[in-house]
Protein backbone atom coordinates (compact mmCIF):
# COMPACT_ATOMS: atom_id res chain seq x y z
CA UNK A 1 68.03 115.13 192.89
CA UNK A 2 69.36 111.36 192.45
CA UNK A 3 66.80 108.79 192.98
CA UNK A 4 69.65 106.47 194.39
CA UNK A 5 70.14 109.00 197.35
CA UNK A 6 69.43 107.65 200.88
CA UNK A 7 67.38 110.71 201.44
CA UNK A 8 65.44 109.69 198.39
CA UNK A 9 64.97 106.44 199.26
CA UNK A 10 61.06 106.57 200.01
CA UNK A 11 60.56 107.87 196.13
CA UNK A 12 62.90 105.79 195.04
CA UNK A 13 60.52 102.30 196.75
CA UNK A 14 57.12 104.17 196.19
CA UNK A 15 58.15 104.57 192.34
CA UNK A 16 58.84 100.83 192.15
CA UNK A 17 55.93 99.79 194.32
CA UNK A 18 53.46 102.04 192.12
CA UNK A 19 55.36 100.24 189.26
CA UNK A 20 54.89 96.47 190.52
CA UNK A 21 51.16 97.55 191.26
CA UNK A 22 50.52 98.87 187.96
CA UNK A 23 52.01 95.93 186.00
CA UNK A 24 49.72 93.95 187.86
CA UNK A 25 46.94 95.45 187.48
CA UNK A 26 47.49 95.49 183.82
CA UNK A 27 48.04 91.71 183.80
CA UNK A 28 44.98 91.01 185.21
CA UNK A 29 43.18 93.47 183.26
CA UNK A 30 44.24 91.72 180.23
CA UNK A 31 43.94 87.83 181.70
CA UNK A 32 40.39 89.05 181.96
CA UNK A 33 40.78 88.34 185.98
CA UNK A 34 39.92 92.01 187.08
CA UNK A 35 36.20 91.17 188.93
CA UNK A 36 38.30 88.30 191.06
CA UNK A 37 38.24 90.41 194.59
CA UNK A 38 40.68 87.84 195.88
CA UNK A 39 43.54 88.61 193.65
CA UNK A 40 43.48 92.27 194.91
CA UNK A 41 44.89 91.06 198.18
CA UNK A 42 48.28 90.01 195.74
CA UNK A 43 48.58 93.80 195.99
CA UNK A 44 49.60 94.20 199.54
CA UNK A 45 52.62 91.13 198.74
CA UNK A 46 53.51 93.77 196.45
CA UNK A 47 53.77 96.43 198.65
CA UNK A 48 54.91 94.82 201.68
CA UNK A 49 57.92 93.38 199.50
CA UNK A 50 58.80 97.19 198.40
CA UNK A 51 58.35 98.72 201.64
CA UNK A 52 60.85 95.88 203.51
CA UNK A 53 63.12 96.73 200.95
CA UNK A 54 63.02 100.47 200.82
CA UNK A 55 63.97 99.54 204.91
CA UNK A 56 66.46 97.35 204.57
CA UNK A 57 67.79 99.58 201.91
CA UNK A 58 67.90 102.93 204.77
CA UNK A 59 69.30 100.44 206.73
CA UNK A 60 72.26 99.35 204.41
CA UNK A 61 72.76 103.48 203.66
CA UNK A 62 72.92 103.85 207.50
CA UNK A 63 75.59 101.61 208.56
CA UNK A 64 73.17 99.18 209.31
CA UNK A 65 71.04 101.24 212.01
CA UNK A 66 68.13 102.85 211.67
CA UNK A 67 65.83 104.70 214.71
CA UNK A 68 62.78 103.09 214.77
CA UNK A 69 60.57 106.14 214.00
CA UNK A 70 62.89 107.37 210.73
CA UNK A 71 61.98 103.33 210.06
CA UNK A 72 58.44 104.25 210.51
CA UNK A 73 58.70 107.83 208.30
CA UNK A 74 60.52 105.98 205.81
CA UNK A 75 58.27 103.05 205.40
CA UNK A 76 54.98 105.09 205.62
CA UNK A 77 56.19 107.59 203.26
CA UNK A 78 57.20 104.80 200.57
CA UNK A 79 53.61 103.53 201.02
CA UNK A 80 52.06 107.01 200.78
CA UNK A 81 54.02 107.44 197.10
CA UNK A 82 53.33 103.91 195.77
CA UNK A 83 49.21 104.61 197.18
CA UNK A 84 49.32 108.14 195.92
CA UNK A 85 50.91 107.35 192.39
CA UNK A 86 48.51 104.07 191.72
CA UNK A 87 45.63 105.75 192.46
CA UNK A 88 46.69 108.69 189.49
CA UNK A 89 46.99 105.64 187.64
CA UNK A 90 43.89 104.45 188.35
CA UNK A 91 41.81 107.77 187.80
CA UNK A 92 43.28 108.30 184.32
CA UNK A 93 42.52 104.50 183.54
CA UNK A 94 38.93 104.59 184.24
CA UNK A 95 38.16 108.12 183.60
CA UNK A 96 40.13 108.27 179.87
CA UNK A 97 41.49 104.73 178.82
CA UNK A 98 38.50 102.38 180.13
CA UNK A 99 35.36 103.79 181.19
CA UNK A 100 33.51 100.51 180.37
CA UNK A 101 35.70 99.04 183.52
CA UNK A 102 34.59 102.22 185.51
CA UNK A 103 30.65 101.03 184.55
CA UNK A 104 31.03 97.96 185.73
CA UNK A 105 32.21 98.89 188.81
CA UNK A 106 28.85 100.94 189.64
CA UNK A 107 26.96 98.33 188.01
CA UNK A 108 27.87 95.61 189.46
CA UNK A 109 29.91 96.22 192.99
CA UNK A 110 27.51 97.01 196.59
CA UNK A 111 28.26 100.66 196.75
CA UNK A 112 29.22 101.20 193.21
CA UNK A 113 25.90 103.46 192.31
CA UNK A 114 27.55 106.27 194.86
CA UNK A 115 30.88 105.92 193.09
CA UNK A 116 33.07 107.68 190.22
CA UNK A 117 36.67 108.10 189.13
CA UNK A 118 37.32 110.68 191.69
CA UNK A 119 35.83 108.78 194.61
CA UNK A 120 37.21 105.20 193.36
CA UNK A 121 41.07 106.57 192.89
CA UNK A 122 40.54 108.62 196.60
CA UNK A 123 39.48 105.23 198.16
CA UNK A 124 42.26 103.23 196.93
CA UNK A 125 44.75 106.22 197.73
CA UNK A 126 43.38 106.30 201.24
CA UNK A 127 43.42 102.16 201.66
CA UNK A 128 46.77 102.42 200.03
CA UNK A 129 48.01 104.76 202.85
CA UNK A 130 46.65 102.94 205.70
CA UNK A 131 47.82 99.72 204.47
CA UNK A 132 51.44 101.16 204.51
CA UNK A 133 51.19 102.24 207.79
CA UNK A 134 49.98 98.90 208.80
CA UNK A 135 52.41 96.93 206.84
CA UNK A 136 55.47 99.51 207.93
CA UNK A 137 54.16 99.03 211.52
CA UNK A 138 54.32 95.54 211.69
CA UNK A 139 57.39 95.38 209.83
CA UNK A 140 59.34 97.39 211.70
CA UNK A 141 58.96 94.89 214.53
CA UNK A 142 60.47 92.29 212.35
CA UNK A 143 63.55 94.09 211.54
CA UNK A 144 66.57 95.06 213.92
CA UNK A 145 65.79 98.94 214.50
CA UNK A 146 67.50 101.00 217.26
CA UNK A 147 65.61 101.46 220.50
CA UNK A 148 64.20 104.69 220.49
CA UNK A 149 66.56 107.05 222.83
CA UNK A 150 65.25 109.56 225.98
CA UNK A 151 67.36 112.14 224.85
């Protein structure tokens, strides 16, 4: 199985986007910028930017077509892996590497007293989907797809 196979293509994005989010998370971790809600939102540039290109990308490897629901498979399914991969990241980081982080979140957040690693990584896994599906939705509106056929 080659990563740089059309057919792999959703991996291939979801493996970078999971990348790109984990490098900045760890950035802000370590500029001490973690408890500034607002940067979080820096996360969906990141994954928009990864799931336009894992598109454009099945659109280069199709001779510049691409069916508007294989756009939608393809763009949902890189958001799924990037979500799905973070969210691993996320459970071993505040289960294992930082559970003072972990603390602070039920400490200090409005629901945090009902939370723990397994609840925190599931929410950001299942916000992680659902802002792929957005982002892939809306995107897919914005790039030249082929109308979906009767046949």
């Amino acid at each position: 199985m080659s990563l740089t196979d059309s057919s792999h293509i959703h991996v291939n994005y979801g493996l970078r986007i999971a990348g790109g989010l984990v490098a900045y998370f760890l950035i802000m971790k370590f500029a001490g910028l973690l408890h500034v809600v607002e940067l979080r939102l820096l996360n969906l540039v990141i994954l928009v930017a990864g799931i336009y290109m894992a598109l454009k990308k099945f659109q280069h490897t199709h001779g510049e077509h691409i069916n508007y629901f294989r756009a939608l498979v393809t763009g949902v399914g890189t958001g799924a892996i990037a979500s799905l991969v973070f969210a691993a990241f996320l459970f071993v980081y505040v289960s294992f590497l930082d559970t003072e982080l972990m603390q602070y979140i039920i400490e200090n957040e409005p629901m945090g007293r009902f939370l723990n690693p397994y609840i925190a990584s599931f929410i950001v896994a299942l916000e992680g989907v659902f802002s792929g599906l957005l982002v892939t939705f809306i995107l897919i509106n914005y790039i030249n797809t082929d109308e979906p056929s009767a046949s």
